[in-house]
Protein backbone atom coordinates (compact mmCIF):
# COMPACT_ATOMS: atom_id res chain seq x y z
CA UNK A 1 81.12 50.66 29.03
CA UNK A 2 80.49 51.06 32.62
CA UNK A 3 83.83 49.99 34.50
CA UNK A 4 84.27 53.55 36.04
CA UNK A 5 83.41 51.74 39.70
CA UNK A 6 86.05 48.75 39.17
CA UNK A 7 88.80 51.04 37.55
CA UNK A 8 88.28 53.40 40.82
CA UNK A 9 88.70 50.38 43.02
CA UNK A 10 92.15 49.19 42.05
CA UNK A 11 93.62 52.74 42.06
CA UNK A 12 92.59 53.16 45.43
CA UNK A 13 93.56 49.77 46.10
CA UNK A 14 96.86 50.71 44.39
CA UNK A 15 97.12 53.75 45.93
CA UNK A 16 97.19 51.90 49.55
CA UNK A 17 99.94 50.42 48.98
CA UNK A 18 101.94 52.83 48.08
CA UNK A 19 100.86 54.48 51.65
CA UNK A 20 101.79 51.06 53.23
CA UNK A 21 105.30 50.57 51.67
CA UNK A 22 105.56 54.37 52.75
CA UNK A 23 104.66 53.48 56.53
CA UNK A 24 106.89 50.19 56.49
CA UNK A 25 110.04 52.51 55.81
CA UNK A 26 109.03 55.09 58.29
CA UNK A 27 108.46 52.25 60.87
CA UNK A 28 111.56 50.99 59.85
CA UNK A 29 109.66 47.19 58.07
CA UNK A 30 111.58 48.06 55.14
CA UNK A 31 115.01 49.32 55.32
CA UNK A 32 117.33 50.24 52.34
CA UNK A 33 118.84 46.87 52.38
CA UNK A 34 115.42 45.55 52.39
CA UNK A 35 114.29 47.30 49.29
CA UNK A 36 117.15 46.89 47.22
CA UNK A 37 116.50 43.20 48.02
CA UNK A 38 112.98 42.76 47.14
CA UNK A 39 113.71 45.00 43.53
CA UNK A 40 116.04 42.45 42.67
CA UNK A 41 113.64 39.97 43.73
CA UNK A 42 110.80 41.87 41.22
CA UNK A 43 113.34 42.04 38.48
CA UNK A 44 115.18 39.05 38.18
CA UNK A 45 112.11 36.67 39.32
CA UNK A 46 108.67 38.19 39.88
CA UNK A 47 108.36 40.09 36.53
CA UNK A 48 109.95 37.11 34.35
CA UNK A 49 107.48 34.77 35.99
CA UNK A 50 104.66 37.58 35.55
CA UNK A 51 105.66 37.46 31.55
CA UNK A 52 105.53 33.19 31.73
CA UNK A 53 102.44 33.26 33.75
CA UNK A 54 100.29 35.61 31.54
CA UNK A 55 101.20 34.36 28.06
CA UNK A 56 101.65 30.25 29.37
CA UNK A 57 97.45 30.94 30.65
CA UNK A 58 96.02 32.80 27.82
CA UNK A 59 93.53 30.80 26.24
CA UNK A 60 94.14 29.42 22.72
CA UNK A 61 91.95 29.65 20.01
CA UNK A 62 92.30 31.37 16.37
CA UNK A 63 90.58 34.09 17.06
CA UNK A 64 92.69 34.65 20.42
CA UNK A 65 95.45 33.70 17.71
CA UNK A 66 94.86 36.73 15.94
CA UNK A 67 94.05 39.32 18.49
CA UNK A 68 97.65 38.01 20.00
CA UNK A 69 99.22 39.21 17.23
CA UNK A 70 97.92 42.66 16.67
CA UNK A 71 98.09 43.17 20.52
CA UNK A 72 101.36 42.82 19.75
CA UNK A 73 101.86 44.36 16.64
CA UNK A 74 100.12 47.64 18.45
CA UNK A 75 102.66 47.39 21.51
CA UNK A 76 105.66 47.84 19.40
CA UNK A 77 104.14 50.71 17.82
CA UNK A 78 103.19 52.40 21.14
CA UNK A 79 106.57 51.57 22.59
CA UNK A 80 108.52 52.72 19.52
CA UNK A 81 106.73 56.11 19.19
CA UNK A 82 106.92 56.73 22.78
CA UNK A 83 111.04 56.09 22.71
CA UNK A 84 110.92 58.29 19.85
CA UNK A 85 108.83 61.42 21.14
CA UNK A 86 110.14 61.12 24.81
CA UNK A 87 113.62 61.37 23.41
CA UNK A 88 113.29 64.39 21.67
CA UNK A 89 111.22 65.48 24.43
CA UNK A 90 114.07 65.34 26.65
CA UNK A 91 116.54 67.09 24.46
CA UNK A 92 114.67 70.10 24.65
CA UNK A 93 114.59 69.98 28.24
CA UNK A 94 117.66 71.19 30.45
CA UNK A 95 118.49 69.32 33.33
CA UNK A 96 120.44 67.03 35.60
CA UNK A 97 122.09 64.46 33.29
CA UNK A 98 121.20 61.36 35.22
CA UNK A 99 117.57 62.99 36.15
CA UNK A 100 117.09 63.40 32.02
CA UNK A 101 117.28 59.73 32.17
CA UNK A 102 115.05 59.29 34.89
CA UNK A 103 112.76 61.44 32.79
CA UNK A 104 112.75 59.86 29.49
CA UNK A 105 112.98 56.41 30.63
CA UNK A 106 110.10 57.24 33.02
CA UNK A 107 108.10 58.89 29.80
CA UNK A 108 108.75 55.77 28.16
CA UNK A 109 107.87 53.09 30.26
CA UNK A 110 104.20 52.86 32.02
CA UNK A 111 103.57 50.08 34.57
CA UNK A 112 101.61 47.69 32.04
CA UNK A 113 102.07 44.60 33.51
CA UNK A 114 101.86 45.23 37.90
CA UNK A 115 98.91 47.92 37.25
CA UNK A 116 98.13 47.51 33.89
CA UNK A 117 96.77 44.19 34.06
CA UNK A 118 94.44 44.58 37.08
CA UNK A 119 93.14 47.76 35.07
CA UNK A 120 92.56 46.30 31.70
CA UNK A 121 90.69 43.64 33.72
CA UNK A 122 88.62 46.25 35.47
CA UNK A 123 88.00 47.94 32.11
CA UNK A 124 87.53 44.34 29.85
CA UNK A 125 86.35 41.75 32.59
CA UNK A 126 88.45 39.12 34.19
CA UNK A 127 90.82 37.14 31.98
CA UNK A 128 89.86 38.86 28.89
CA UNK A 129 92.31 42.18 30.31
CA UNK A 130 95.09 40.45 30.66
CA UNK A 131 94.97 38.23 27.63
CA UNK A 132 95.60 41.09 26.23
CA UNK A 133 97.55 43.15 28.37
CA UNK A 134 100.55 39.48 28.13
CA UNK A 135 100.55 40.36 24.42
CA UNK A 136 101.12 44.01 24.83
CA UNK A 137 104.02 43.61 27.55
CA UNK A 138 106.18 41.44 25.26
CA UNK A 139 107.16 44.29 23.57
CA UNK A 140 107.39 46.51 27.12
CA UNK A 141 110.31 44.04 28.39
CA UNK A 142 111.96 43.61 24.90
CA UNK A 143 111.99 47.44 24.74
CA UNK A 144 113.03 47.97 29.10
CA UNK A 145 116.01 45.25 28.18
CA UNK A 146 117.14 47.21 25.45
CA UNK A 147 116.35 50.44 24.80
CA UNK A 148 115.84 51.46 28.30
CA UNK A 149 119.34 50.00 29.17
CA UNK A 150 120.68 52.42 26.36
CA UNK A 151 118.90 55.19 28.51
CA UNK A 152 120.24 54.42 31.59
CA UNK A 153 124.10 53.33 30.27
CA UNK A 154 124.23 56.89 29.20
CA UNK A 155 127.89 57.87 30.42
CA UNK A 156 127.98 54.84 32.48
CA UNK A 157 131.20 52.20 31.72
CA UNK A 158 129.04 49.44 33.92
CA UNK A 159 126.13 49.81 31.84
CA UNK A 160 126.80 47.90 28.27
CA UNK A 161 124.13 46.47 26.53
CA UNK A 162 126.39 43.28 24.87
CA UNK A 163 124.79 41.35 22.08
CA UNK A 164 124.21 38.66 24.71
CA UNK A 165 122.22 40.94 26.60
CA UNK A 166 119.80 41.69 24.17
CA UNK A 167 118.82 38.17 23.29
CA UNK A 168 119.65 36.72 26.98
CA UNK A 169 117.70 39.12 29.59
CA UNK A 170 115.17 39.43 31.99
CA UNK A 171 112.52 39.95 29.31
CA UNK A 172 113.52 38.05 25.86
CA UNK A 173 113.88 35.20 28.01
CA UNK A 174 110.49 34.66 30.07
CA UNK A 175 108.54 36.29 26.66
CA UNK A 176 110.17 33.76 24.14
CA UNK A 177 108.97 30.96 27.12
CA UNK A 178 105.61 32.11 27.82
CA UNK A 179 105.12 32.17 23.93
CA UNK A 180 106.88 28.70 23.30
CA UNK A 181 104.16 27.48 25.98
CA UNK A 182 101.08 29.56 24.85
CA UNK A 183 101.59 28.23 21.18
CA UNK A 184 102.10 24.72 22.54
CA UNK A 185 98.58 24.95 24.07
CA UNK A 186 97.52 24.32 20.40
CA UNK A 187 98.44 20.82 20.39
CA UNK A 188 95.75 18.69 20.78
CA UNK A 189 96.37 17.15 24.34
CA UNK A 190 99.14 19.40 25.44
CA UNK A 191 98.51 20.86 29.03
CA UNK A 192 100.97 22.66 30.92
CA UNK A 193 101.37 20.61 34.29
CA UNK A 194 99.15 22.14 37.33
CA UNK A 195 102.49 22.16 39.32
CA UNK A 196 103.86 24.40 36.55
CA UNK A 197 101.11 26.85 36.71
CA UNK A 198 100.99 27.60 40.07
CA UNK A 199 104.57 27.69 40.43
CA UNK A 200 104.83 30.38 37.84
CA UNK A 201 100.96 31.79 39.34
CA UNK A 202 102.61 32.28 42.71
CA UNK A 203 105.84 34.07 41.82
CA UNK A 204 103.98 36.53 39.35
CA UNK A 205 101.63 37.17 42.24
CA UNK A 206 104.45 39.03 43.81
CA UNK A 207 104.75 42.08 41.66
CA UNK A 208 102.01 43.91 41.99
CA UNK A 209 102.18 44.52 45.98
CA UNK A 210 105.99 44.05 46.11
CA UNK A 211 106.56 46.62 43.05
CA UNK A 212 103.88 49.00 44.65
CA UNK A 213 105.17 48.69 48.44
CA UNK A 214 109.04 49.48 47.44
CA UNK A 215 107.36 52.38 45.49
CA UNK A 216 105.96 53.81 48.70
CA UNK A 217 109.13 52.67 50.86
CA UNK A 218 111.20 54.71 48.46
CA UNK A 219 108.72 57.73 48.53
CA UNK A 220 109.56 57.79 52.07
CA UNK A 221 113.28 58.75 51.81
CA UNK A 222 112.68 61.57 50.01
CA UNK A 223 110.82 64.87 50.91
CA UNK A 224 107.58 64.80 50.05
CA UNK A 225 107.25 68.73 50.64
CA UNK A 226 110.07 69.27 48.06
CA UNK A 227 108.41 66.69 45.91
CA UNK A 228 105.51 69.07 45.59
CA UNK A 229 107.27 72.02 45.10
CA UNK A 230 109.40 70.57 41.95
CA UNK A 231 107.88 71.63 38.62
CA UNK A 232 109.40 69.65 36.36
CA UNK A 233 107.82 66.80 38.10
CA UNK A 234 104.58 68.31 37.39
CA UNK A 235 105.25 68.61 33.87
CA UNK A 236 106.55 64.69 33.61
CA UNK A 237 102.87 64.07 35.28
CA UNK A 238 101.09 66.26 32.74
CA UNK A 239 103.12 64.56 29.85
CA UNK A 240 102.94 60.61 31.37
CA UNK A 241 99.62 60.88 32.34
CA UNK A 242 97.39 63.15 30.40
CA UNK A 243 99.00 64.43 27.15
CA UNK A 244 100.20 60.62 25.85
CA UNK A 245 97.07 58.76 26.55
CA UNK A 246 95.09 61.38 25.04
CA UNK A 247 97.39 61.28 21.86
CA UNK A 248 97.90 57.74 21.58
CA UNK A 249 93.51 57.55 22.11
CA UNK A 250 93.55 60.19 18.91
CA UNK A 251 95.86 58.60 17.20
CA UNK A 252 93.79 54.87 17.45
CA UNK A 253 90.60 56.48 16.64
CA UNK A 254 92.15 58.32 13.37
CA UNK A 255 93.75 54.89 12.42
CA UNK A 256 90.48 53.25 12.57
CA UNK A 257 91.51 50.71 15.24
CA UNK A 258 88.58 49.11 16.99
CA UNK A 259 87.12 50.16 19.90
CA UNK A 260 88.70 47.70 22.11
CA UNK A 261 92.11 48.88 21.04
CA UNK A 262 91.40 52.68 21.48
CA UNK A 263 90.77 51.38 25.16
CA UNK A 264 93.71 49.20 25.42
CA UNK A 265 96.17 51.59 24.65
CA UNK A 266 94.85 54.52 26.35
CA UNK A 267 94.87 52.49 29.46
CA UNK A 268 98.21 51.65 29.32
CA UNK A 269 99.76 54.84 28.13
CA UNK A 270 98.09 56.39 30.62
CA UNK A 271 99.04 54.14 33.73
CA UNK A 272 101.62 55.39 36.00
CA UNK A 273 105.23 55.44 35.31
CA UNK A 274 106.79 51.71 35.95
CA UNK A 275 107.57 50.55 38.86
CA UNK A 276 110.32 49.04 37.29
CA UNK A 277 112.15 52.85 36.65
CA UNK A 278 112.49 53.17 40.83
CA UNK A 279 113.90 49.54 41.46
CA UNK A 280 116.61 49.56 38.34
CA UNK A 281 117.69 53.10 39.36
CA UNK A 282 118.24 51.46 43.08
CA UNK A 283 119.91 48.96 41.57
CA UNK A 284 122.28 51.14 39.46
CA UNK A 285 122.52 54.23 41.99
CA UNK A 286 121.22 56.47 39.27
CA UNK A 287 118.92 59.03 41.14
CA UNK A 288 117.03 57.01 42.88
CA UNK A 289 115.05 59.64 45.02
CA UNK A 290 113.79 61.16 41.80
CA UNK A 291 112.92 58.24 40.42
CA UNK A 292 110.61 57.14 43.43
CA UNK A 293 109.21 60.95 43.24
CA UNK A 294 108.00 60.31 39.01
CA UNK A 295 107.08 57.13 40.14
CA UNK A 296 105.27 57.97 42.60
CA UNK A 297 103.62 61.00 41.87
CA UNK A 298 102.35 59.41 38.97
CA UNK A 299 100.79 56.46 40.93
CA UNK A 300 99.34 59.26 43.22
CA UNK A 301 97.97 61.43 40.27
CA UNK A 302 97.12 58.91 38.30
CA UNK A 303 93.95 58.09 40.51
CA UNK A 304 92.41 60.83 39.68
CA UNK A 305 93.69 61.08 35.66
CA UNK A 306 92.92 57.50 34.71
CA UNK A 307 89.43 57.45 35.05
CA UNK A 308 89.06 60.72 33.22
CA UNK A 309 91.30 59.87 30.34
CA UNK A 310 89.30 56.75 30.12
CA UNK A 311 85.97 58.56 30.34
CA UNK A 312 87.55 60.47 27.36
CA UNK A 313 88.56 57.85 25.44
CA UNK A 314 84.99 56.20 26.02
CA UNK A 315 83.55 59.11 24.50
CA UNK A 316 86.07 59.68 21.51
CA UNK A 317 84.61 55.46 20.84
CA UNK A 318 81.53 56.75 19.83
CA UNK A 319 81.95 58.89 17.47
């Protein structure tokens, strides 16, 4: 499959930016106010509307029908065996208590939906990526809401996940719409409104560069020098970026998934930590400085790792 030249295009484009969210907070664009603003704008509107807009334009059709479902199916897989292994991962690890939960949560959760659709749809074509990639990030915001809440409430009295918060959040909400409207499109003569489309079109369109710029805002509060001196940041890299895509391509191939899958998965297991980690740890005041550094380190690194582990996972394909 050659989409080597597409997949290098939107990490570079990616990887601008992060440089231009890191010159608007040297230039003083975006202040701390600022970004603490537009993260609550990401969470609490752009990524709900990113969920609505992705599943409520999928195209319906049985056969979309049933990759929906094992797209799905494979997400909560992924997502449960990555809680599972970066948990234990992080037990064996000493460090800063809130910075373990940086860690973890950051092992856990890879930026499927801001970078992971534009990739898929580098890697799949247009439309067909991120057909997919909605059905694979239902089970990303059902997990963030819950079990990535647990992570960060940790020791924390204002962090409670409540049974209302696990069936009323940012992400059980906007996935149970967007699937209410996707299954609706199999009604003969059922249309979602154009007004509704672009309304939720144009509010998802904010994640991506919002997400990205508050990455590189936040990257500029924090030494970048001591950034590259910190091992254990190295070693979140090697384990976000290299060692789980590479497993989780293994793994796919030994299971006998099809091709299509191997890619999927390896793609987004082996996109950068989410931007989502840096804006909720804003949000909560939990380490926020080394949150922006795993985030975005791994954006950085993961220029130059993506295309490789894909190239690897193209490979492993064919036999």
């Amino acid at each position: 499959m050659n989409f080597f030249p597409a997949l290098l295009t939107i990490m570079l484009t990616l990887f601008a930016l992060i440089v231009c969210g890191f010159i608007c907070r040297k230039t003083k664009v975006i202040d701390t106010p600022a970004s603490k603003a537009l993260s609550r704008l990401i969470l609490a509107v752009g990524q709900p509307m990113l969920v609505i807009s992705a599943l409520s334009r999928a195209e319906y059709s049985r056969e979309n029908l049933t990759i929906a479902w094992q797209v799905t199916l494979i997400g909560f897989s992924v997502h449960a065996l990555l809680a599972l292994l970066s948990y234990f991962i992080c037990k064996t690890l000493k460090k800063d208590f809130d910075e373990a939960k940086i860690f973890e949560f950051s092992l856990v959760f890879a930026n499927a939906g801001f970078i992971g659709f534009p990739v898929l749809d580098a890697i799949f074509g247009s439309g067909i990526g991120s057909f997919m990639g909605a059905f694979y990030t239902i089970s990303f915001h059902l997990f963030l809401w819950t079990w990535g809440i647990l992570i960060f409430g940790r020791k924390r009295e204002d962090i409670k996940l409540t049974p209302k918060k696990i069936f009323l959040n940012f992400g059980t909400v906007p996935c149970a719409i967007g699937l209410v409207l996707y299954l609706c499109k199999g009604i003969p003569g059922f249309a979602i409104p154009d007004f509704a489309d672009k309304f939720f079109g144009y509010l998802a369109g904010l994640c991506t560069p919002i997400s990205v710029l508050v990455t590189g805002a936040l990257l500029a509060t924090i030494s970048l020098k001591e950034m590259l001196k910190t091992p254990k940041l190295y070693l979140h890299s090697a384990i976000k970026l290299i060692l789980y895509p590479l497993f989780f391509c293994v793994l796919a191939k030994l299971l006998g998934l099809p091709d299509n899958y191997v890619l999927l998965v390896t793609a987004l297991t082996g996109v950068p930590s989410a931007a989502t980690v840096s804006m909720l740890a804003e949000v909560y005041d939990i380490k926020p400085g080394f949150a922006s550094q795993t985030v975005g380190l791994t954006s950085v690194l993961s220029v130059a790792t993506l295309p490789l582990v894909m190239l690897f996972a193209n490979w492993i394909i064919t036999l």
